[in-house]
C-alpha atoms as a PDB file:
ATOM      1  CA  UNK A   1     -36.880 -25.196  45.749  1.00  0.00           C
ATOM      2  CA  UNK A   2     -37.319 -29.104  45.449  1.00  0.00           C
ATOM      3  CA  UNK A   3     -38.632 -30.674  48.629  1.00  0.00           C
ATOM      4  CA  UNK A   4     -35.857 -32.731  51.302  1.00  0.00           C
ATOM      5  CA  UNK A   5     -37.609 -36.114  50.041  1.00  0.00           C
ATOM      6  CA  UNK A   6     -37.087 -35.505  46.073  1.00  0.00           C
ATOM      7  CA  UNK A   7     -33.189 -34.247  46.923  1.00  0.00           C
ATOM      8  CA  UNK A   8     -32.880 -37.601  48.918  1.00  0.00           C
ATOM      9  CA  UNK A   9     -33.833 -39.735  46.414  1.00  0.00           C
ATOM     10  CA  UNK A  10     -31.619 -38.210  44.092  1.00  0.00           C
ATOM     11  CA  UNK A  11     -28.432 -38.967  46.685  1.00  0.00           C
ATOM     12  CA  UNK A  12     -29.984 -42.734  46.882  1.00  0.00           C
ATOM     13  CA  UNK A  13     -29.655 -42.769  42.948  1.00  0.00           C
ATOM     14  CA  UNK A  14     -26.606 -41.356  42.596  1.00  0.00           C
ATOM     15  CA  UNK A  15     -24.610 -43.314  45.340  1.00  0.00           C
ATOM     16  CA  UNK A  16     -26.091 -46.402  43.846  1.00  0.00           C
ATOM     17  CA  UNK A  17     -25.074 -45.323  40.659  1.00  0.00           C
ATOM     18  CA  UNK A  18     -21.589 -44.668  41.755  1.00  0.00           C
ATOM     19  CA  UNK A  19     -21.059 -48.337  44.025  1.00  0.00           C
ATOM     20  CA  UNK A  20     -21.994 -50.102  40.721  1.00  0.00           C
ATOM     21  CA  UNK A  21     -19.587 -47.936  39.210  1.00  0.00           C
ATOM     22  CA  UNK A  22     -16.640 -48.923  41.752  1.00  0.00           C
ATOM     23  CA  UNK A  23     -17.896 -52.341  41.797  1.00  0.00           C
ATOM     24  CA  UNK A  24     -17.509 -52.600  37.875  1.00  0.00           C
ATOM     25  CA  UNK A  25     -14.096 -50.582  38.249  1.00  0.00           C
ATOM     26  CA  UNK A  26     -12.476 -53.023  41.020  1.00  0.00           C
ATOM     27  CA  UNK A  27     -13.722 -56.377  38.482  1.00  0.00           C
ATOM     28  CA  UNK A  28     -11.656 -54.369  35.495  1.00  0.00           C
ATOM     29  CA  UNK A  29     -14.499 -53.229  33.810  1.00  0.00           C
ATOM     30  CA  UNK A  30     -13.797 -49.621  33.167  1.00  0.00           C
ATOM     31  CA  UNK A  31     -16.083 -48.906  30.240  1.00  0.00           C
ATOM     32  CA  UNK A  32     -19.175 -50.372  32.427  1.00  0.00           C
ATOM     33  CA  UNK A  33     -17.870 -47.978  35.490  1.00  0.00           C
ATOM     34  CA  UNK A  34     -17.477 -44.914  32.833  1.00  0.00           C
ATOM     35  CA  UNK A  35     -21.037 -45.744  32.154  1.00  0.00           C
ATOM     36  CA  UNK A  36     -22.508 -45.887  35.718  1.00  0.00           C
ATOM     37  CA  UNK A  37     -20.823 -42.650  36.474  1.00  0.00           C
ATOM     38  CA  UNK A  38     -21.698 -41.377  33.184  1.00  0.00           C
ATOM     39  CA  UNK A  39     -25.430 -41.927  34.070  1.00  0.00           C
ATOM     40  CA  UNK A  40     -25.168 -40.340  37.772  1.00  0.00           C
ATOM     41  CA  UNK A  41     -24.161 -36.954  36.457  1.00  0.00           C
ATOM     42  CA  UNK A  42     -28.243 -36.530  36.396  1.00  0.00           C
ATOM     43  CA  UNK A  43     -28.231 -36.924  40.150  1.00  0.00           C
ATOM     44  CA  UNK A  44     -25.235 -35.039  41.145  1.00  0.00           C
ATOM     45  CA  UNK A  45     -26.960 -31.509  41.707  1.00  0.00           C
ATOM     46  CA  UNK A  46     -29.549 -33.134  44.267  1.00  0.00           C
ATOM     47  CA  UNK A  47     -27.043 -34.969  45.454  1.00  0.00           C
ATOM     48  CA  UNK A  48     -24.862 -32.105  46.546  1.00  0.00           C
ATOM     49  CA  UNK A  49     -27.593 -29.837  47.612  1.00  0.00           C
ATOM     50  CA  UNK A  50     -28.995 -32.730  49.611  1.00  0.00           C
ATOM     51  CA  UNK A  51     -26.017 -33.425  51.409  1.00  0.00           C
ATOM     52  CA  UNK A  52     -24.979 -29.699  51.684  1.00  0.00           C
ATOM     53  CA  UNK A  53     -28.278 -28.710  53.444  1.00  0.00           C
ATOM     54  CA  UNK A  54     -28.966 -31.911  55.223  1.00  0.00           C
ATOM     55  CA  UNK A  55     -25.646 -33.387  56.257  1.00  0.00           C
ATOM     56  CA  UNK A  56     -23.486 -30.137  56.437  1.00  0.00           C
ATOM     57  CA  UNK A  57     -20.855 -31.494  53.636  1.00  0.00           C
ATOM     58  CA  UNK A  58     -18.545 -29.727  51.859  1.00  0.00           C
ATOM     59  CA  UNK A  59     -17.251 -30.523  48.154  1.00  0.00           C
ATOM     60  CA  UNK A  60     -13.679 -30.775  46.678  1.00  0.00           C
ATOM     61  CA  UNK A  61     -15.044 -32.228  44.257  1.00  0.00           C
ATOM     62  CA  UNK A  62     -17.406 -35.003  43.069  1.00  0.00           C
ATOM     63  CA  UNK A  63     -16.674 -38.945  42.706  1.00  0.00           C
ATOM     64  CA  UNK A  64     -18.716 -39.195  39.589  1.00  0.00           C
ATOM     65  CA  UNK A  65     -17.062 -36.857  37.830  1.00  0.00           C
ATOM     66  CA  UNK A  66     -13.725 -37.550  38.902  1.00  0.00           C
ATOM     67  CA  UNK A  67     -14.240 -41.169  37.641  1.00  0.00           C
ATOM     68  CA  UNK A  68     -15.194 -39.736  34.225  1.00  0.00           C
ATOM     69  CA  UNK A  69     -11.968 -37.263  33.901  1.00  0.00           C
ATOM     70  CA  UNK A  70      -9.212 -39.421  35.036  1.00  0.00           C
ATOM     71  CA  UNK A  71     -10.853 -42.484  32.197  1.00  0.00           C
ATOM     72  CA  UNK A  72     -13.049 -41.174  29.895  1.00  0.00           C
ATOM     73  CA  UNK A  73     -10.023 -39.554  27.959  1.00  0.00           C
ATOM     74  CA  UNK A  74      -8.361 -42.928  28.017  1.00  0.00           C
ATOM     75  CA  UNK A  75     -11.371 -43.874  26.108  1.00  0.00           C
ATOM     76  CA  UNK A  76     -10.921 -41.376  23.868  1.00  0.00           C
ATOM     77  CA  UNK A  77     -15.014 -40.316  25.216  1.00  0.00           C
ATOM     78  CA  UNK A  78     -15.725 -37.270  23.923  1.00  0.00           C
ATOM     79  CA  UNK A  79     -19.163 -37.126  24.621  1.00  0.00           C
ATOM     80  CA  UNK A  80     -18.598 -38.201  28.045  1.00  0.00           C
ATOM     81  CA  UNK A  81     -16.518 -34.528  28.237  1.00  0.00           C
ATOM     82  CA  UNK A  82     -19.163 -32.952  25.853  1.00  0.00           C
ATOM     83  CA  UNK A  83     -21.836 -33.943  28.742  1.00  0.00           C
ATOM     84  CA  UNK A  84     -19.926 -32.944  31.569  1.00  0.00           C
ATOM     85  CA  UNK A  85     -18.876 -29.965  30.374  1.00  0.00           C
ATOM     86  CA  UNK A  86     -22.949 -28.632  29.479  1.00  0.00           C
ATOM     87  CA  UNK A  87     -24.300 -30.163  33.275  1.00  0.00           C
ATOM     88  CA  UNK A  88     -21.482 -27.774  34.743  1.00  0.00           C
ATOM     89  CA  UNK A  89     -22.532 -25.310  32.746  1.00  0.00           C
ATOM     90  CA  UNK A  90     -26.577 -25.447  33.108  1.00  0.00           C
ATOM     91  CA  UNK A  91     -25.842 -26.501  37.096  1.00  0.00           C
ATOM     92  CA  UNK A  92     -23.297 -23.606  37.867  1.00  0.00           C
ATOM     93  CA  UNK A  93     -23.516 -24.416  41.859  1.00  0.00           C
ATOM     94  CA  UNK A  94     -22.105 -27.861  41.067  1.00  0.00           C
ATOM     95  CA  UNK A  95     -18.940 -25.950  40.695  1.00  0.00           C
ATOM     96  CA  UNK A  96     -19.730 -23.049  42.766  1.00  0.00           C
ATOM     97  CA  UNK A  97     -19.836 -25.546  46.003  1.00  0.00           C
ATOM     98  CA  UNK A  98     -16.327 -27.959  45.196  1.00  0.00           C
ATOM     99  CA  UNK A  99     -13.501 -26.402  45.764  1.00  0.00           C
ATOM    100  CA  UNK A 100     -11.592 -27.426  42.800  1.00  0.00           C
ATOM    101  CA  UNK A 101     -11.558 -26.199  39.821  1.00  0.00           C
ATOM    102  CA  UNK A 102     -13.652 -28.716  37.521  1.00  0.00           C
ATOM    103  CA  UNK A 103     -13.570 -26.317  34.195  1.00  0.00           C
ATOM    104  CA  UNK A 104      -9.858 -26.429  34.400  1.00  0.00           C
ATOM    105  CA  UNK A 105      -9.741 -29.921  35.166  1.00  0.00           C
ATOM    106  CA  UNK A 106     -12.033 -30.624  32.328  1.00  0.00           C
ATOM    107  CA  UNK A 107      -9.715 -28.846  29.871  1.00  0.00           C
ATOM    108  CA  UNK A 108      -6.878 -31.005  31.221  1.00  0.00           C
ATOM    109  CA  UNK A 109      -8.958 -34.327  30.084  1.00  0.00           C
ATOM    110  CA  UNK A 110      -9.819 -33.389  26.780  1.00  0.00           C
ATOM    111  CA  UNK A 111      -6.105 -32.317  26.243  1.00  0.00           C
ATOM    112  CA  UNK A 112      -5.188 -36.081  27.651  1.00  0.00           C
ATOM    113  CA  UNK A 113      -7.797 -37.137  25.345  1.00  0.00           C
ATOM    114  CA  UNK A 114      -6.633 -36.230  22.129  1.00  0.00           C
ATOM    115  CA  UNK A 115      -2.842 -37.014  23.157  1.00  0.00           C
ATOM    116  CA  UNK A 116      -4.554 -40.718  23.746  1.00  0.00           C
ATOM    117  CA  UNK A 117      -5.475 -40.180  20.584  1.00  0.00           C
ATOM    118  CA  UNK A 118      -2.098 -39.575  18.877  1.00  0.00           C
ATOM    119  CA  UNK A 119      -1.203 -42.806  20.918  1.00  0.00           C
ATOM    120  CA  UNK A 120      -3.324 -45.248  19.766  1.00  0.00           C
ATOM    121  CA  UNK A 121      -3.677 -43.752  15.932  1.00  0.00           C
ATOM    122  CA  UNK A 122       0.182 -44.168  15.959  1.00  0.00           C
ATOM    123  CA  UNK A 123       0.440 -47.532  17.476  1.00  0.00           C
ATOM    124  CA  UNK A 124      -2.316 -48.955  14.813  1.00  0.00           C
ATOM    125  CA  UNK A 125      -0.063 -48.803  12.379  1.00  0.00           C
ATOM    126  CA  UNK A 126       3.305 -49.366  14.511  1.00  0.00           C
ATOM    127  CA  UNK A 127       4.207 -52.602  16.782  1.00  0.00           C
ATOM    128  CA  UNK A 128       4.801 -50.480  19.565  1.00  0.00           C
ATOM    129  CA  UNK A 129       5.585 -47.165  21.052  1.00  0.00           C
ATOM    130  CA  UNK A 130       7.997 -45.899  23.721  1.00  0.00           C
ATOM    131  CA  UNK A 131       7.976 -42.675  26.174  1.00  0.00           C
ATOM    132  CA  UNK A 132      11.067 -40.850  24.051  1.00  0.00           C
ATOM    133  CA  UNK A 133       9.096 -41.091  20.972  1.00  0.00           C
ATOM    134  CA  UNK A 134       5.453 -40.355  22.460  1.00  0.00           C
ATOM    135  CA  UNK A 135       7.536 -37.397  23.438  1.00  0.00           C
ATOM    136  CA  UNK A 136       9.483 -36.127  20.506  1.00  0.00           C
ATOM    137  CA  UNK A 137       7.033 -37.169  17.574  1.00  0.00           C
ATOM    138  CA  UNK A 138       3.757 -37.291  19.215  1.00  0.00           C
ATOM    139  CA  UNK A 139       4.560 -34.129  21.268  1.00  0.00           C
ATOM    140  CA  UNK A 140       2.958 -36.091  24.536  1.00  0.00           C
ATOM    141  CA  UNK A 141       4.646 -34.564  27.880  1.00  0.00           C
ATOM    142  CA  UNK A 142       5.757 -37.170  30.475  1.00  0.00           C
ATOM    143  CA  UNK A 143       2.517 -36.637  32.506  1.00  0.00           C
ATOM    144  CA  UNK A 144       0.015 -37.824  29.930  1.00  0.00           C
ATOM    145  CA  UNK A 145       2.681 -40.642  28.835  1.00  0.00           C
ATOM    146  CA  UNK A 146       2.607 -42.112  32.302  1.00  0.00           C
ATOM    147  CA  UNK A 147      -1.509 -41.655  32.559  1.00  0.00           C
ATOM    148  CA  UNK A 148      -2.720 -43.430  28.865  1.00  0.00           C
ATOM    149  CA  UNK A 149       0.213 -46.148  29.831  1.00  0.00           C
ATOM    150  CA  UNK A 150      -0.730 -46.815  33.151  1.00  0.00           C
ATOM    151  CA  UNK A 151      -4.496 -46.477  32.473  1.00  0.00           C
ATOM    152  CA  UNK A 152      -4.612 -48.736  29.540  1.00  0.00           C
ATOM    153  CA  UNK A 153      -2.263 -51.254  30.722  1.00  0.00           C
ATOM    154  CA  UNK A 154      -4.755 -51.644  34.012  1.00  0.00           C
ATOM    155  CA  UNK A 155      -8.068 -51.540  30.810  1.00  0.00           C
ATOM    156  CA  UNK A 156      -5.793 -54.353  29.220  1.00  0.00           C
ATOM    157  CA  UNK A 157      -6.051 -52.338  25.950  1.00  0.00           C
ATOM    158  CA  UNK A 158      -1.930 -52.367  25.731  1.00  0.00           C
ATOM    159  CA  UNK A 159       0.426 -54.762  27.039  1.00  0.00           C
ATOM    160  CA  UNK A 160       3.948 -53.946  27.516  1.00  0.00           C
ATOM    161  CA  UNK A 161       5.189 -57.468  27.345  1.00  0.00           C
ATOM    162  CA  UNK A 162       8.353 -56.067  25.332  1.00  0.00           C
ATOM    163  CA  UNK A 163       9.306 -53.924  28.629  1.00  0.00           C
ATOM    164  CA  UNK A 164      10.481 -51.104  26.281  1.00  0.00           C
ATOM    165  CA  UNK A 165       7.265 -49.808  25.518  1.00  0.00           C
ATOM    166  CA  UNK A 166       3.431 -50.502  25.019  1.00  0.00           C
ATOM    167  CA  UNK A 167       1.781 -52.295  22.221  1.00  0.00           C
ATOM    168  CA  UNK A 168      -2.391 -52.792  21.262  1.00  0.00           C
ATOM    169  CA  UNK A 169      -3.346 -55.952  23.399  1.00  0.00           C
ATOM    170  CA  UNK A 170      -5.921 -55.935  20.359  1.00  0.00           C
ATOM    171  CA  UNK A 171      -2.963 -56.676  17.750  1.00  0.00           C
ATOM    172  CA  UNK A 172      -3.187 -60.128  16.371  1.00  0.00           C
ATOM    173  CA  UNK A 173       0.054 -61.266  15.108  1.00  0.00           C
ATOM    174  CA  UNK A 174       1.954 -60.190  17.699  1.00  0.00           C
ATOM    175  CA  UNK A 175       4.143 -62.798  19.037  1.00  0.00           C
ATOM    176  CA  UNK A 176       3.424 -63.746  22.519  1.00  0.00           C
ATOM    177  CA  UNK A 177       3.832 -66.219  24.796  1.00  0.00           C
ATOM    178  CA  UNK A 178       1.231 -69.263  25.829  1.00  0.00           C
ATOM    179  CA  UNK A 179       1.129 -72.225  28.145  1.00  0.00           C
ATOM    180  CA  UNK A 180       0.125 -75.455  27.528  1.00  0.00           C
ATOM    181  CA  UNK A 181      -2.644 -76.354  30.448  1.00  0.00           C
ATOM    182  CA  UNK A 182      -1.571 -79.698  30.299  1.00  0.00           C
ATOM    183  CA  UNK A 183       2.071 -80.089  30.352  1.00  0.00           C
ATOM    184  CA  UNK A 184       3.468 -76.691  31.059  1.00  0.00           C
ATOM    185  CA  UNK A 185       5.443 -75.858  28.219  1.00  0.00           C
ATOM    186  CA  UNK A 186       5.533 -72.565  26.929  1.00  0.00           C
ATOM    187  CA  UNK A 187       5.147 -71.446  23.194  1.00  0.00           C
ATOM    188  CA  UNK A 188       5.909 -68.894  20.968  1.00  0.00           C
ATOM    189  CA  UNK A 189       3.438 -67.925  18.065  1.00  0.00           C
ATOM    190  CA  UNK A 190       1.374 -64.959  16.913  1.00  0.00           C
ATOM    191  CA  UNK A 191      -1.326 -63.970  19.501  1.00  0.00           C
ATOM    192  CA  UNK A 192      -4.173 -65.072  16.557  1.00  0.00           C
ATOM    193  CA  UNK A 193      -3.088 -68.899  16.647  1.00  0.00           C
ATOM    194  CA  UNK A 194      -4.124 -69.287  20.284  1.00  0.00           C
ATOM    195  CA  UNK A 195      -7.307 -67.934  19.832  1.00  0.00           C
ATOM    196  CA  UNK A 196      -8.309 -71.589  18.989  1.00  0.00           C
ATOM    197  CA  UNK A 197      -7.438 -74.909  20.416  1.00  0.00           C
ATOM    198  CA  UNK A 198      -3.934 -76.638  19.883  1.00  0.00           C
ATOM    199  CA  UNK A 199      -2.462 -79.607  20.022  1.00  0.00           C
ATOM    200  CA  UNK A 200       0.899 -79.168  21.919  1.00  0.00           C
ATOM    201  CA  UNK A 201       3.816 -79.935  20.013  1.00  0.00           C
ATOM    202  CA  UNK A 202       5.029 -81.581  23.581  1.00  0.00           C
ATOM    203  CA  UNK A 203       2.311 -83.439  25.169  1.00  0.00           C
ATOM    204  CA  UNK A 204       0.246 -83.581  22.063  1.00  0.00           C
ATOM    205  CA  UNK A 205      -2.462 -82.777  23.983  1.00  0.00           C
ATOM    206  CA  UNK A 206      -5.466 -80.667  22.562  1.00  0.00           C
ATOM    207  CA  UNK A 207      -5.837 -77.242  24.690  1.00  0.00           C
ATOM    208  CA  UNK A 208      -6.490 -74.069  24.722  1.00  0.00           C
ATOM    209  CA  UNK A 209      -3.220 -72.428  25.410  1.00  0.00           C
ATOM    210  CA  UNK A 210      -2.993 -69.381  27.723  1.00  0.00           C
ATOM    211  CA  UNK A 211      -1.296 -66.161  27.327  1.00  0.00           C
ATOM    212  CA  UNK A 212       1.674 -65.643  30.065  1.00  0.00           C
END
């Protein structure tokens, strides 16, 4: 049985581990808070037993690795599942001791995960996609719909700026609109051409235009 002061450590790691991860997830930087939680799974089990002997806690279920199911599918981060899936596996009291059911729940990711994946294969070679056909084409229920919209409008990796759908924030010539620092006025042009300065067609200013 490992000693109080090794299982403590382990809880230090961890909750370190998982306040950078919040910390990276309230700046909008998901992947870096997929990774911090990623990398705490290897202190969960001392964590829990730690806090279950020492501090009387019970489990629903664990921060870390409810970070990693709700937005590692979103990511379309398979290995992030294949990993949870073999530490709940080789640590069986991780899920003995939460009261939820983390196998099931794990199931339920990698089922969002490949719907993501439908998603954003489709919308590479489309403009954009709506709910009625993510439903009747892509065969993705309402419930995953709302979660990979939701999620990746938050990641910024779609934009719904037509309001009828989502489209890849990634996708170049889009048009979009862009406001001239300088004078205010706003523009019209494919995403790519204000990626570099402009002169305004108004002011006739030089500037680098930004996205509204």
């Amino acid at each position: 049985m490992a000693k109080k002061a090794e299982l403590e450590l382990e809880a230090r790691q961890y909750h370190a581990l998982m306040e950078r991860a919040r910390a990276a997830q309230r700046r909008g930087l998901y992947q870096e808070a997929i990774d911090a939680a990623f990398a705490s799974l290897d202190f969960v089990d001392g964590m829990m037993q730690y806090e279950r002997r020492f501090e009387s806690r019970t489990f629903d279920s664990v921060d870390g690795i409810d970070l990693i199911l709700e937005w590692a599918p979103l990511v379309l981060g398979y290995d992030y599942l294949d990993r949870l899936e073999s530490l709940l596996k080789e640590k069986k009291r991780i899920q003995k001791h939460t009261s939820e059911d983390l196998g099931a729940r794990l199931v339920e990711a990698r089922e969002l995960m490949w719907a993501a994946y439908r998603v954003w294969e489709f919308l590479e070679h489309h403009a954009e996609l709506n709910a009625r056909t993510a439903r009747e084409v892509l065969k993705v229920d309402s419930g995953a719909w709302q979660a990979i919209r939701s999620g990746w409008l938050k990641m910024r990796i779609a934009d719904d700026s037509r309001k009828r759908g989502i489209a890849l924030a990634t996708r170049l010539g889009k048009i979009v609109d862009a406001k001239c620092p300088a004078c205010g006025l706003v523009a019209e042009a494919p995403k790519a051409m204000f990626l570099e300065e402009l002169a305004c067609p108004k002011c006739k200013k030089n500037a680098w235009f930004v996205l509204v």
